[in-house]
Protein backbone atom coordinates (compact mmCIF):
# COMPACT_ATOMS: atom_id res chain seq x y z
CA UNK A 1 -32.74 25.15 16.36
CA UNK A 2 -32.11 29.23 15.84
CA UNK A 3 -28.75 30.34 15.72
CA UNK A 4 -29.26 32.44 18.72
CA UNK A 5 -30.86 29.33 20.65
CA UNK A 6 -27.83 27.21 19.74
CA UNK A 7 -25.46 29.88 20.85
CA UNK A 8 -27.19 30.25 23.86
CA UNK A 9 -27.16 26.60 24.52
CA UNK A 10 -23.30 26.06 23.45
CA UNK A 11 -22.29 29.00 26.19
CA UNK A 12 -24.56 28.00 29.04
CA UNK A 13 -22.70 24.14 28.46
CA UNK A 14 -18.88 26.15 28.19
CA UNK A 15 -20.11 27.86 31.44
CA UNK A 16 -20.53 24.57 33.51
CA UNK A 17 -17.35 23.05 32.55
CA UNK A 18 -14.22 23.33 34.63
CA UNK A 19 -11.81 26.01 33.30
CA UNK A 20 -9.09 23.59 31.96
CA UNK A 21 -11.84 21.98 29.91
CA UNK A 22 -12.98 25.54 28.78
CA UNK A 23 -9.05 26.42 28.06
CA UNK A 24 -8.40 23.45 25.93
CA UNK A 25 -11.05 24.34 23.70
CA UNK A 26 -9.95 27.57 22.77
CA UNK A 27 -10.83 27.95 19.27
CA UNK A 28 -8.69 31.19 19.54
CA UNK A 29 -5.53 29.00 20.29
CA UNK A 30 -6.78 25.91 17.71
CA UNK A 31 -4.87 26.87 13.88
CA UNK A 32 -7.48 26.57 11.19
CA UNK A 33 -7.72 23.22 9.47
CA UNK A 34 -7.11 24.32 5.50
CA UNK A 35 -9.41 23.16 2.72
CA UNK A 36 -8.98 24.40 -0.85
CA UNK A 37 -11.86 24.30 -3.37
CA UNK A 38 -11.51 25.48 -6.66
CA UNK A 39 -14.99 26.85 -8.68
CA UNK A 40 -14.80 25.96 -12.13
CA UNK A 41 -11.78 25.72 -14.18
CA UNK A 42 -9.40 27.58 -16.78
CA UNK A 43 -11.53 25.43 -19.24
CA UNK A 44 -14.34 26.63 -17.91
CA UNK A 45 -15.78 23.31 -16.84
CA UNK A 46 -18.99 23.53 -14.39
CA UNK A 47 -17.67 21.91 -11.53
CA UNK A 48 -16.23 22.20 -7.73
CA UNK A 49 -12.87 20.44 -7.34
CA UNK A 50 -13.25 18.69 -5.22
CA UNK A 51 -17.58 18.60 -5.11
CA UNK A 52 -17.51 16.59 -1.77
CA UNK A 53 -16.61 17.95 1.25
CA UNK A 54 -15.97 16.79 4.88
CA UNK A 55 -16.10 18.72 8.03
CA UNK A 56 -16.01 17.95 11.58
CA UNK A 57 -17.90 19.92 14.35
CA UNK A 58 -15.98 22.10 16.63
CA UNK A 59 -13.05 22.30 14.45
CA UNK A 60 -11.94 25.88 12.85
CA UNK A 61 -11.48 25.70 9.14
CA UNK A 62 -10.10 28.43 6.58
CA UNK A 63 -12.20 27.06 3.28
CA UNK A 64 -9.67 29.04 0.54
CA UNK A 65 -11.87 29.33 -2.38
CA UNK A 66 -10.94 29.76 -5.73
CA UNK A 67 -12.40 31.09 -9.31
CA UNK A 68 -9.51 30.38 -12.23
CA UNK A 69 -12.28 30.74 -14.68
CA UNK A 70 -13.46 33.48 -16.96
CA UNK A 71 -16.99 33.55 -15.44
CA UNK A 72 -18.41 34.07 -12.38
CA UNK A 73 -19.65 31.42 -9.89
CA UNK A 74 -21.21 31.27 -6.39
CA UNK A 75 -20.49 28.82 -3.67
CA UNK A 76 -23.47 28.22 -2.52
CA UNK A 77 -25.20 26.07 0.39
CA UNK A 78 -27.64 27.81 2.68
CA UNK A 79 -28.40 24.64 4.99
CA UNK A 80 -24.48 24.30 5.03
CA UNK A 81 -23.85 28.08 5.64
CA UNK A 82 -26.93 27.95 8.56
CA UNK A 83 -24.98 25.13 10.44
CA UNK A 84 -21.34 26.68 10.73
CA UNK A 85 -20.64 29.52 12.85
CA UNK A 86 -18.96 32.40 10.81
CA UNK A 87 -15.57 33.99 12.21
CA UNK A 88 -14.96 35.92 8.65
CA UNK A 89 -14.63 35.76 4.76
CA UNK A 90 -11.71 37.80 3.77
CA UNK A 91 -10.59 38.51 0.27
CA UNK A 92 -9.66 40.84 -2.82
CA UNK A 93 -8.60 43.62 0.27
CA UNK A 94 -12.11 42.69 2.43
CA UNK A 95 -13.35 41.53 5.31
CA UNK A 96 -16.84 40.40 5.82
CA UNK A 97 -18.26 39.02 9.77
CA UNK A 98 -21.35 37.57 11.07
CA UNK A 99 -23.58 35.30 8.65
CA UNK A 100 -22.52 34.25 5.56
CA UNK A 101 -25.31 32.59 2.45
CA UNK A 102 -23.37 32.42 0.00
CA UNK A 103 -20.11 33.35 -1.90
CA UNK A 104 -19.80 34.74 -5.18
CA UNK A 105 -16.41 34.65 -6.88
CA UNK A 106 -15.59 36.74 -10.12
CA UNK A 107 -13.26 35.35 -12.53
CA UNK A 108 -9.53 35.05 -11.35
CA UNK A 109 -10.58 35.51 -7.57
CA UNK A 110 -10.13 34.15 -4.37
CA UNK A 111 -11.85 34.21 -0.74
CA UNK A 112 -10.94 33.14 2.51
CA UNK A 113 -14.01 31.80 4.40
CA UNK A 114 -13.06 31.06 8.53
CA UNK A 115 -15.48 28.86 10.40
CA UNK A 116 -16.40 25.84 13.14
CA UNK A 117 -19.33 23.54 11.97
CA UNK A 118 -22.02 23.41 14.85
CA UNK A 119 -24.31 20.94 13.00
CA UNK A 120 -24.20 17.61 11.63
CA UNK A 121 -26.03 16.78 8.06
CA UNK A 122 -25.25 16.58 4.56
CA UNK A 123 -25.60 19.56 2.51
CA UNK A 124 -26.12 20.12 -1.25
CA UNK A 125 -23.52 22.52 -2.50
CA UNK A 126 -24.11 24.54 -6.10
CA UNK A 127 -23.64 27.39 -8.37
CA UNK A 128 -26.53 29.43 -8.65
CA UNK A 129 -25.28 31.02 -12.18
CA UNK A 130 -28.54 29.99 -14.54
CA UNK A 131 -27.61 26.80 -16.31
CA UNK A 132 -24.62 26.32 -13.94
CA UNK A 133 -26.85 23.57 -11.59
CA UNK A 134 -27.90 22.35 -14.68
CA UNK A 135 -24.72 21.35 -16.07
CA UNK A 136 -23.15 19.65 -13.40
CA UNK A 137 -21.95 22.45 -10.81
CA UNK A 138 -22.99 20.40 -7.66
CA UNK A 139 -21.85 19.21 -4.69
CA UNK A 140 -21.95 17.70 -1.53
CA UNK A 141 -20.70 19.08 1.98
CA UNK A 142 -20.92 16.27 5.18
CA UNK A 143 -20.34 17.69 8.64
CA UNK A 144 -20.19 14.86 10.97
């Protein structure tokens, strides 16, 4: 399904329940659920601590990344990215809304990326450096 057809669906569903119902799931009101992933290390070991990741739908989540490495890395998962909706990504003095792909984080950086899963699956998460994938910069992200 598009993201405009599951929008569409998930307000013509809010629109048929009973206001108290609507109220209680205000994500406006809900505080963000806060997982920390760091890309790489001061070692510069390939890897995402932690490189599984759980999510639940219709939660909100602030993912805090963070690069302590001397290199760049992404975070990236477009199947992942296409089945959460996108409040923000805010970092380094910006703000970025609407759709996110992916993430890139330079070296000694840190982003803020706010969002509610709308999808179930299991995605594969990497870094799409050359040679990163390669060597072991992989993951796995589950939204149930």
């Amino acid at each position: 399904m598009k993201p405009k057809t599951i929008a569409a669906v998930l307000g013509a569903i809010l629109l048929t329940l009973p206001f108290g119902a609507r109220a209680a799931g205000n994500l406006s009101k809900q505080p963000p659920i806060t997982v920390k992933v760091m890309l790489g290390s001061k070692k510069n070991n390939l890897a995402f601590s932690p490189s599984k990741l759980s999510f639940e739908t219709g939660k909100l989540y602030k993912l805090v990344l963070t690069n302590p490495s001397s290199q760049n890395h992404y975070f990236t998962s477009l199947e992942f990215a296409a089945a959460v909706w996108t409040r923000k990504v805010q970092g380094s003095g910006m703000e970025v809304k609407g759709a996110i792909r992916e993430i890139e984080l330079l070296p000694g950086q840190s982003a803020e990326w706010f969002f509610v899963p709308i999808q179930t699956g299991r995605f594969l998460l990497y870094c799409r450096i050359p040679g990163h994938k390669e060597r072991g910069m992989v993951g796995e992200i589950t939204i149930k």
